[in-house]
PDB file of N, CA and C in Angstrom:
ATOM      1  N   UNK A   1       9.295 -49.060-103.014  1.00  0.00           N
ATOM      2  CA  UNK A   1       8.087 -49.066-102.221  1.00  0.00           C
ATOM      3  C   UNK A   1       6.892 -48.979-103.167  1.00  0.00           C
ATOM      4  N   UNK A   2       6.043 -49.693-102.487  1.00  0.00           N
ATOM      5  CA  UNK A   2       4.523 -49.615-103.644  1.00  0.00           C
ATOM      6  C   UNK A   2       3.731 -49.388-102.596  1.00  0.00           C
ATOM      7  N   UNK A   3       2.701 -47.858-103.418  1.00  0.00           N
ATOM      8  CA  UNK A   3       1.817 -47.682-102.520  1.00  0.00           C
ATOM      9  C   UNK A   3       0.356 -47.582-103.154  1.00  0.00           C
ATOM     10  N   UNK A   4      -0.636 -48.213-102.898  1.00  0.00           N
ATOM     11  CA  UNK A   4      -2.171 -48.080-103.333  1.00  0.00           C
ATOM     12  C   UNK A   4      -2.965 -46.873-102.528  1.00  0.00           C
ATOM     13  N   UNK A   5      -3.907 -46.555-103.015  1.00  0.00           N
ATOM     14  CA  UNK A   5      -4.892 -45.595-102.992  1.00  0.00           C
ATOM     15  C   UNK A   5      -6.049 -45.886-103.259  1.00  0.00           C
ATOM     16  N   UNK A   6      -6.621 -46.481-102.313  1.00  0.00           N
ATOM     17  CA  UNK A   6      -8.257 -46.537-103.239  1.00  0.00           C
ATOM     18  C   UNK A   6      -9.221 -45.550-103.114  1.00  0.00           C
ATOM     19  N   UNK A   7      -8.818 -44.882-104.664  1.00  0.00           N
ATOM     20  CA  UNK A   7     -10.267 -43.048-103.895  1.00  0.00           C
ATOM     21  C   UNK A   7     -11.141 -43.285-103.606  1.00  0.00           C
ATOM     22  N   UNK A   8     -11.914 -44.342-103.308  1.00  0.00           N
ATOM     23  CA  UNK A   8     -12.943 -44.578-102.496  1.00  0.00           C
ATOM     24  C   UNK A   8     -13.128 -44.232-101.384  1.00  0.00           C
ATOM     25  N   UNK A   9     -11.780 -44.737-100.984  1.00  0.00           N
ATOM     26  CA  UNK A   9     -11.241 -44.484 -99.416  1.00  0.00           C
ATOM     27  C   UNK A   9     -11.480 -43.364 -98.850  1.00  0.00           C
ATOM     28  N   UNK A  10     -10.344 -42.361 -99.627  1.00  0.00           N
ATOM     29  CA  UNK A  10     -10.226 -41.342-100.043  1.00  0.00           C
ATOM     30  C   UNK A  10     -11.507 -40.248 -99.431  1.00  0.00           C
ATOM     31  N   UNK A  11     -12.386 -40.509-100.489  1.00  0.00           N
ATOM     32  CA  UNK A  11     -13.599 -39.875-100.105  1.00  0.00           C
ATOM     33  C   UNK A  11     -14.794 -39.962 -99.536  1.00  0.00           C
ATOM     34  N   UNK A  12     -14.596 -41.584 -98.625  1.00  0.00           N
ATOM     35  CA  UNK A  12     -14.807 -41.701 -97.343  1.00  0.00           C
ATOM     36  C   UNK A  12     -14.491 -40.476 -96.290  1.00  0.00           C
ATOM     37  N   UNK A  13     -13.151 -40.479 -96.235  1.00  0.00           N
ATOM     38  CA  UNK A  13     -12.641 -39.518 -95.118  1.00  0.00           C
ATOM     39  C   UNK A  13     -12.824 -38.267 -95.451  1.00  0.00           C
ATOM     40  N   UNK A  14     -12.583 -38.111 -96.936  1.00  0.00           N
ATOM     41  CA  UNK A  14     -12.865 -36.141 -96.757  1.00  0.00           C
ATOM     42  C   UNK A  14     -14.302 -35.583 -96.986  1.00  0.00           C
ATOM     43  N   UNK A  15     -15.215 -36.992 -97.528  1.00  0.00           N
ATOM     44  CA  UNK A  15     -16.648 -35.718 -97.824  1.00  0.00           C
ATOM     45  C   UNK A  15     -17.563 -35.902 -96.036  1.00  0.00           C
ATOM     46  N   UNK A  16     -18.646 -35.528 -96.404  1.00  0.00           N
ATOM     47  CA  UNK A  16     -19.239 -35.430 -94.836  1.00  0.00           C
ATOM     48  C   UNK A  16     -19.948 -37.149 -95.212  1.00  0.00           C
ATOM     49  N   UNK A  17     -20.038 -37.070 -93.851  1.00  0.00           N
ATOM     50  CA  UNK A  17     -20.383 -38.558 -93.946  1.00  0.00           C
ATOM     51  C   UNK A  17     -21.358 -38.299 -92.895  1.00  0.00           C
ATOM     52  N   UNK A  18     -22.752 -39.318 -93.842  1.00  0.00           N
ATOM     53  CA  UNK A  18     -24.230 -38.896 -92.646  1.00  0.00           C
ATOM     54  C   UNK A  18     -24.428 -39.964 -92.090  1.00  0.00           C
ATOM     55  N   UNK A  19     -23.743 -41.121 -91.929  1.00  0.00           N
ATOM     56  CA  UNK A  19     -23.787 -42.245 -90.821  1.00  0.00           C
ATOM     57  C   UNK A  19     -23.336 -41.311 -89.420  1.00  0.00           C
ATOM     58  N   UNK A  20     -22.121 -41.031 -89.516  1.00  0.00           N
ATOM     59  CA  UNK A  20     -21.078 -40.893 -88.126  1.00  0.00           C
ATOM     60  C   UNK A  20     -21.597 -39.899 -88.175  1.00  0.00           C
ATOM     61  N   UNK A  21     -21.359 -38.456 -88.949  1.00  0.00           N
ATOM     62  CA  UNK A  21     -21.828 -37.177 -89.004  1.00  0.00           C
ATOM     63  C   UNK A  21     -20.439 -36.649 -89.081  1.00  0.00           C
ATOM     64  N   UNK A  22     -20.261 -35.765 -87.841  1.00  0.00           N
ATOM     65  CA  UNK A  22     -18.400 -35.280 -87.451  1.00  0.00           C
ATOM     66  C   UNK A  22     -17.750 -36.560 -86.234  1.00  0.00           C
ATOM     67  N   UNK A  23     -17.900 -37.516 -86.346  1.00  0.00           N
ATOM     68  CA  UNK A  23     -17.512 -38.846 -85.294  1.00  0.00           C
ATOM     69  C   UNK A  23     -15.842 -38.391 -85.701  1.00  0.00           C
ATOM     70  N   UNK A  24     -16.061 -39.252 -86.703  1.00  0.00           N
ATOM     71  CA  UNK A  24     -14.538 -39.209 -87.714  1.00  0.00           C
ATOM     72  C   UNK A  24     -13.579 -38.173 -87.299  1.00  0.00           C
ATOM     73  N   UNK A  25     -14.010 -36.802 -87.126  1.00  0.00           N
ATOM     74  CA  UNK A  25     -13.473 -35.874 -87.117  1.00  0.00           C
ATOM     75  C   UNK A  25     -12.935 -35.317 -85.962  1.00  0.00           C
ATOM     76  N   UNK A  26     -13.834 -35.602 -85.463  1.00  0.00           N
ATOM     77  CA  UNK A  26     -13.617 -35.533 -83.332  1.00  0.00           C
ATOM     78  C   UNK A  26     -12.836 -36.455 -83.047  1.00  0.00           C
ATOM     79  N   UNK A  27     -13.188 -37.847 -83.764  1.00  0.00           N
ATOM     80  CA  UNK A  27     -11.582 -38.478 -83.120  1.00  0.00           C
ATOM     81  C   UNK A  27     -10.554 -38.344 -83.345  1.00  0.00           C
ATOM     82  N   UNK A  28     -10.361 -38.099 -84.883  1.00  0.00           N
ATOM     83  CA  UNK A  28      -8.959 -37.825 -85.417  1.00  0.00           C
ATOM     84  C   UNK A  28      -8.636 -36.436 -84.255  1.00  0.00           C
ATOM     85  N   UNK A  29      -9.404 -35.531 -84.082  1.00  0.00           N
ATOM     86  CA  UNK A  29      -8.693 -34.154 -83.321  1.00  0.00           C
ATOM     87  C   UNK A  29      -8.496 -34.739 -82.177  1.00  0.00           C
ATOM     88  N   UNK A  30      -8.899 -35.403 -81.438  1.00  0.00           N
ATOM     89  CA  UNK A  30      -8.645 -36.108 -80.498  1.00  0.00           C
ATOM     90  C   UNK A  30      -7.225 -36.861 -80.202  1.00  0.00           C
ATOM     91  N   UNK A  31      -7.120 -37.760 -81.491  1.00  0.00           N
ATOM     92  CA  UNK A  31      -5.684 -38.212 -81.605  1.00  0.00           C
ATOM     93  C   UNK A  31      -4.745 -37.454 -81.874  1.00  0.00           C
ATOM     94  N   UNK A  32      -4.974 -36.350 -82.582  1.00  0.00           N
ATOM     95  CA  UNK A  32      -4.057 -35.647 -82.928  1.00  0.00           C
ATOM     96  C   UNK A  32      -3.258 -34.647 -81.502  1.00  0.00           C
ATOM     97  N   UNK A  33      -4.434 -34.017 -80.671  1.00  0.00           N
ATOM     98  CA  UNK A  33      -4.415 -33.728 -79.789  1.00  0.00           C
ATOM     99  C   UNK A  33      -3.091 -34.557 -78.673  1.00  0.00           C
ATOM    100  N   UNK A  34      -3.630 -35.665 -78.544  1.00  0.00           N
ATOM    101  CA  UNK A  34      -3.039 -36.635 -77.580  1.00  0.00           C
ATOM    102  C   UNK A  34      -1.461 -36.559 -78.559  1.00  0.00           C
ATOM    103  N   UNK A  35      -1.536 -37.047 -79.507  1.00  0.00           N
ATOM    104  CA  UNK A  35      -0.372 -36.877 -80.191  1.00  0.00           C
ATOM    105  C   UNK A  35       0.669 -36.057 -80.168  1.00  0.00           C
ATOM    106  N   UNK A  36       0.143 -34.844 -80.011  1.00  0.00           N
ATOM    107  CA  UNK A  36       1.296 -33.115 -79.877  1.00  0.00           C
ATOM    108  C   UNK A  36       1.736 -32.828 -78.506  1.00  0.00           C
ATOM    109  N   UNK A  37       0.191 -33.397 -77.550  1.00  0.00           N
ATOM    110  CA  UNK A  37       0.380 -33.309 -76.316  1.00  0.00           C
ATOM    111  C   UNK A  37       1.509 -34.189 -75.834  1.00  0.00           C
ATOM    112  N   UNK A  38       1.761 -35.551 -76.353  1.00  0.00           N
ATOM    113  CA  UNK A  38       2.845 -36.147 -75.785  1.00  0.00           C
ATOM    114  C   UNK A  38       4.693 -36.142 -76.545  1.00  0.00           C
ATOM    115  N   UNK A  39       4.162 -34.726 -76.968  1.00  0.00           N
ATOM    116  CA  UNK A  39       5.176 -33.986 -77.329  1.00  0.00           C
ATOM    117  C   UNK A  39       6.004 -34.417 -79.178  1.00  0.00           C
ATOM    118  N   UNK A  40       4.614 -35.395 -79.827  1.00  0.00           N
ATOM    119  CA  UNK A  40       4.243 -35.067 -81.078  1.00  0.00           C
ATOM    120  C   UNK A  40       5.600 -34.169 -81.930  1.00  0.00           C
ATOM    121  N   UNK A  41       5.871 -33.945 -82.774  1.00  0.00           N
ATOM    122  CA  UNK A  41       6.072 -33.125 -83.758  1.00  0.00           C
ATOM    123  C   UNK A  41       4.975 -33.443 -84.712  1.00  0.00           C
ATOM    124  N   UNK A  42       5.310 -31.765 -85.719  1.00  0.00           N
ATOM    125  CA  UNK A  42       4.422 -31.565 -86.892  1.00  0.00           C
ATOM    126  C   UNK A  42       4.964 -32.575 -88.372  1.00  0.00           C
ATOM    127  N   UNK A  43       5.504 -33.639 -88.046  1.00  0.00           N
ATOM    128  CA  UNK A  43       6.079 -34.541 -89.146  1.00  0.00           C
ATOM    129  C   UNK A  43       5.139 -35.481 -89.429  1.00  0.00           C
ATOM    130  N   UNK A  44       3.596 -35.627 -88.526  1.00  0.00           N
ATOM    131  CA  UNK A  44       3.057 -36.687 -88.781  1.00  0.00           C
ATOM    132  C   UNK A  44       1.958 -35.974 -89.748  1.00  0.00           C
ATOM    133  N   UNK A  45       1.311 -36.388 -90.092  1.00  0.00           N
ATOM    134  CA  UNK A  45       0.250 -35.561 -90.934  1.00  0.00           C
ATOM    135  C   UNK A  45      -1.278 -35.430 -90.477  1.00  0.00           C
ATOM    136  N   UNK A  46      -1.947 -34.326 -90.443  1.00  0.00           N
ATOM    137  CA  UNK A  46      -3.014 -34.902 -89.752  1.00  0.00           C
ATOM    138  C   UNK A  46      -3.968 -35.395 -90.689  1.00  0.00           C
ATOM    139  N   UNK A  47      -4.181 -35.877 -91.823  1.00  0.00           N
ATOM    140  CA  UNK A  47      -4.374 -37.481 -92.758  1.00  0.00           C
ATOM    141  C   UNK A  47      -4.258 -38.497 -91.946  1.00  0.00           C
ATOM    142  N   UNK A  48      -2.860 -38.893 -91.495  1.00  0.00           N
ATOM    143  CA  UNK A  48      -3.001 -39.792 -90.729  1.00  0.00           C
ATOM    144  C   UNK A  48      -3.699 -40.211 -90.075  1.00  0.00           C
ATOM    145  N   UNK A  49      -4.474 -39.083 -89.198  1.00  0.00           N
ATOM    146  CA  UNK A  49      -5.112 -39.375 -87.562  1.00  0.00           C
ATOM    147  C   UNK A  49      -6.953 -39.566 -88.553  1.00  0.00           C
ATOM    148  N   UNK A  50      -7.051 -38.782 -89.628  1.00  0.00           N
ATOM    149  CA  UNK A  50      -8.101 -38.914 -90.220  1.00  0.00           C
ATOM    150  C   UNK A  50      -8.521 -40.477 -90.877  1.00  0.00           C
ATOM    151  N   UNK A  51      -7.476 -40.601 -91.364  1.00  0.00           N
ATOM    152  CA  UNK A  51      -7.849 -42.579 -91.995  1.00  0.00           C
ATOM    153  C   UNK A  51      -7.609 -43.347 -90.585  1.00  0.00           C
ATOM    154  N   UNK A  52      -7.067 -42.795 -89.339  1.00  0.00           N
ATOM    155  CA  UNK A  52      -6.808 -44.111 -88.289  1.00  0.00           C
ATOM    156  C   UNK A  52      -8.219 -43.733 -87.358  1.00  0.00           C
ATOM    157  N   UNK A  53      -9.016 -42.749 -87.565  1.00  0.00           N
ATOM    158  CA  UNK A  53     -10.060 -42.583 -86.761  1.00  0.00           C
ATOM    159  C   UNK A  53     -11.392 -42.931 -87.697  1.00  0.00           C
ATOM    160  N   UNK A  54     -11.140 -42.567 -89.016  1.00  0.00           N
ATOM    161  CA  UNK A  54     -12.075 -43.660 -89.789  1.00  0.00           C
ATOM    162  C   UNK A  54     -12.218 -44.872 -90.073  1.00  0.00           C
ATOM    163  N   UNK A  55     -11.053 -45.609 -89.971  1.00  0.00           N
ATOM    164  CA  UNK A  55     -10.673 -46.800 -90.155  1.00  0.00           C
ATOM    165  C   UNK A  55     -11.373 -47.175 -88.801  1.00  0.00           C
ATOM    166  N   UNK A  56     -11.097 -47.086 -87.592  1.00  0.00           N
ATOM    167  CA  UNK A  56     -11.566 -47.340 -86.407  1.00  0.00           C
ATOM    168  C   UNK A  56     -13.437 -47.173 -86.374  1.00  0.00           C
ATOM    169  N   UNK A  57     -13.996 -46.334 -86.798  1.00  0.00           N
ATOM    170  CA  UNK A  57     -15.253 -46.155 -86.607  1.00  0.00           C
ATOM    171  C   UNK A  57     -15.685 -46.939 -88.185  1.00  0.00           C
ATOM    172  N   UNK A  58     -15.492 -47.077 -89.329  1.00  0.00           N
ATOM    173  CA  UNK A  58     -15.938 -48.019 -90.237  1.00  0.00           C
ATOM    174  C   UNK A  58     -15.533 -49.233 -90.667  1.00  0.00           C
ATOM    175  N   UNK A  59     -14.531 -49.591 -90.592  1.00  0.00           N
ATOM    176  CA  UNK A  59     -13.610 -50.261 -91.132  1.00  0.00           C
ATOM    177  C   UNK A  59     -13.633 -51.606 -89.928  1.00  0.00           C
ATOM    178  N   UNK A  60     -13.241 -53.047 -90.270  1.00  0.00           N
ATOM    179  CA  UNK A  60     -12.718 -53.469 -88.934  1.00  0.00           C
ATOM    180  C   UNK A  60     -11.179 -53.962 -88.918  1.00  0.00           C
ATOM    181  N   UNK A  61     -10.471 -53.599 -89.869  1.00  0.00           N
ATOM    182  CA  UNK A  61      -9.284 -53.400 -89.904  1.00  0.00           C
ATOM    183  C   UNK A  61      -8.285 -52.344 -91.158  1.00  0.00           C
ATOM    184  N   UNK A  62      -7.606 -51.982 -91.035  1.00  0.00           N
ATOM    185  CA  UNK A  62      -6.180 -51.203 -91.500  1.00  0.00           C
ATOM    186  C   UNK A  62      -5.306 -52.361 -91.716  1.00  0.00           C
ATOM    187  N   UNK A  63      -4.967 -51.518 -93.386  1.00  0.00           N
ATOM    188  CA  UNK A  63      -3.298 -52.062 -93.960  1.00  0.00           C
ATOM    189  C   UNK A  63      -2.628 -51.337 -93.805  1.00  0.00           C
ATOM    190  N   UNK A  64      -1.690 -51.279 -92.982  1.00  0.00           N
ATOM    191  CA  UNK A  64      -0.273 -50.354 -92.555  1.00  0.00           C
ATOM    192  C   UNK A  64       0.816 -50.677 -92.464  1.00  0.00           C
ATOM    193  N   UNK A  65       1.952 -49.907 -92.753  1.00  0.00           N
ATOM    194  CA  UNK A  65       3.186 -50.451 -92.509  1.00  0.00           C
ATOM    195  C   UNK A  65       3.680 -49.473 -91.792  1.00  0.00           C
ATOM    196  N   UNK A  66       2.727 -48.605 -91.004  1.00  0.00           N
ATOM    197  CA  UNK A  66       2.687 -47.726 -89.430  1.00  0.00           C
ATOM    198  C   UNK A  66       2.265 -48.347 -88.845  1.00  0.00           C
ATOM    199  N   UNK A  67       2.989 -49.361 -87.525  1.00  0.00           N
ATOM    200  CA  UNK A  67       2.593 -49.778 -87.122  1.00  0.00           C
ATOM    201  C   UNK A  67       2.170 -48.976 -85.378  1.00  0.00           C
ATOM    202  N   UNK A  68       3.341 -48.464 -85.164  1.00  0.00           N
ATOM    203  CA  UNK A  68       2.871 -47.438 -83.827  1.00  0.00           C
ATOM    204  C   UNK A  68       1.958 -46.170 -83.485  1.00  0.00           C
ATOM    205  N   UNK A  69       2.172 -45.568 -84.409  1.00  0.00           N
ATOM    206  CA  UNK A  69       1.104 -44.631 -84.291  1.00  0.00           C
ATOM    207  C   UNK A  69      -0.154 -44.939 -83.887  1.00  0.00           C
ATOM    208  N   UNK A  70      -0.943 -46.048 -85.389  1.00  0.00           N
ATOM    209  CA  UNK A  70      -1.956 -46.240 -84.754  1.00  0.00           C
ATOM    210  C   UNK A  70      -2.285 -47.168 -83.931  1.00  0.00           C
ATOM    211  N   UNK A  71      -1.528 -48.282 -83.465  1.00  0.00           N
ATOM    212  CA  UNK A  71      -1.538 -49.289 -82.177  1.00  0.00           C
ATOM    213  C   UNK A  71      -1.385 -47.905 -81.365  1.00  0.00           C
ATOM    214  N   UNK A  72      -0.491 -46.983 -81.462  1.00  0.00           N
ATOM    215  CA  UNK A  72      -0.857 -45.827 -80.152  1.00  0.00           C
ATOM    216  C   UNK A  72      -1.968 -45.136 -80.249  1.00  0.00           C
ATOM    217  N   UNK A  73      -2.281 -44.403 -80.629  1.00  0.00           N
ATOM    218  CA  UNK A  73      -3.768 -43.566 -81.117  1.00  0.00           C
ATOM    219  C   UNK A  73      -4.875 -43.972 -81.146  1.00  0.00           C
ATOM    220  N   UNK A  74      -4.840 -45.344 -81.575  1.00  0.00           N
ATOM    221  CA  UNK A  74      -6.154 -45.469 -82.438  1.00  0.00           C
ATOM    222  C   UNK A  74      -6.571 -47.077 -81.453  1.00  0.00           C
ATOM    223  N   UNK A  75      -6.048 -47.244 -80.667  1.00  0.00           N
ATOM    224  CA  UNK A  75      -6.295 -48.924 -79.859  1.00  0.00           C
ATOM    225  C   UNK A  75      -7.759 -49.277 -80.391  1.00  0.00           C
ATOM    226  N   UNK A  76      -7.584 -50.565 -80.126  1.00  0.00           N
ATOM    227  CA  UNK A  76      -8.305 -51.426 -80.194  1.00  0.00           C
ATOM    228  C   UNK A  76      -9.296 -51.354 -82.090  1.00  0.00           C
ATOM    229  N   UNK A  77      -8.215 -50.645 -83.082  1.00  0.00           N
ATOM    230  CA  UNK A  77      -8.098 -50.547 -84.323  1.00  0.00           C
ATOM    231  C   UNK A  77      -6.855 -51.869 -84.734  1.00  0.00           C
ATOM    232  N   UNK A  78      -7.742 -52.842 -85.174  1.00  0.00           N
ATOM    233  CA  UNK A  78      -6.882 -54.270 -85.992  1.00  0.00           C
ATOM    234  C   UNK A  78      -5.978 -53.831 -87.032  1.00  0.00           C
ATOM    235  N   UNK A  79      -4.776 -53.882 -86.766  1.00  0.00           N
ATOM    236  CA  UNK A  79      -4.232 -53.296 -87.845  1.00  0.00           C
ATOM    237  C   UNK A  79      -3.617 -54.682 -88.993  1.00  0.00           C
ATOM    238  N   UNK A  80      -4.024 -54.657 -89.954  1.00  0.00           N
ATOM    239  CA  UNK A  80      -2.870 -55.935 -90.845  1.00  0.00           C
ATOM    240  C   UNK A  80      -1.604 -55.280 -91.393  1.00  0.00           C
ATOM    241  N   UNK A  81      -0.532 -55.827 -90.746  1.00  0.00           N
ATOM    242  CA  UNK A  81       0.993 -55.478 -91.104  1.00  0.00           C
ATOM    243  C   UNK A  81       1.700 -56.349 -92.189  1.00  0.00           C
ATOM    244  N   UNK A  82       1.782 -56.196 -93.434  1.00  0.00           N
ATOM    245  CA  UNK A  82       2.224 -56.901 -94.501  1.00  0.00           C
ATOM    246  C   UNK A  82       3.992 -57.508 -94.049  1.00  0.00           C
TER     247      UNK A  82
END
């Protein structure tokens, strides 16, 4: 498996960001939320819900080879599946 990282990315999602403000952050808890609520386990990471709720508010598409999660979570987020 080969995996990239662009810390750019990276620190997109973790510093504060003064476009959205806490956008990013409310959605990911949001997904995450919906996530546990539909009986979720703690195996997913909540990273995850953080790049699929940033990706969604900046981005106009995701490279994933998750493809359900965020087609579940994150709709109407374009995902490109290699």
């Amino acid at each position: 498996m080969i995996a990239a990282v662009d810390t750019s990315v990276l620190l997109d999602v973790f510093l504060p960001d003064p476009e959205h403000g806490p956008a990013s952050a409310l959605a990911a808890g949001a997904a995450w939320r919906a996530y546990r609520r539909a009986g979720g386990r703690r195996e997913r990471l909540v990273p995850d819900f953080l790049i699929g709720a940033h990706a969604k508010l900046r981005a106009d598409r995701l490279l994933t080879r998750d493809r359900g999660s965020y087609r579940t979570y994150f709709r109407g987020l374009k995902l490109v599946e290699p």
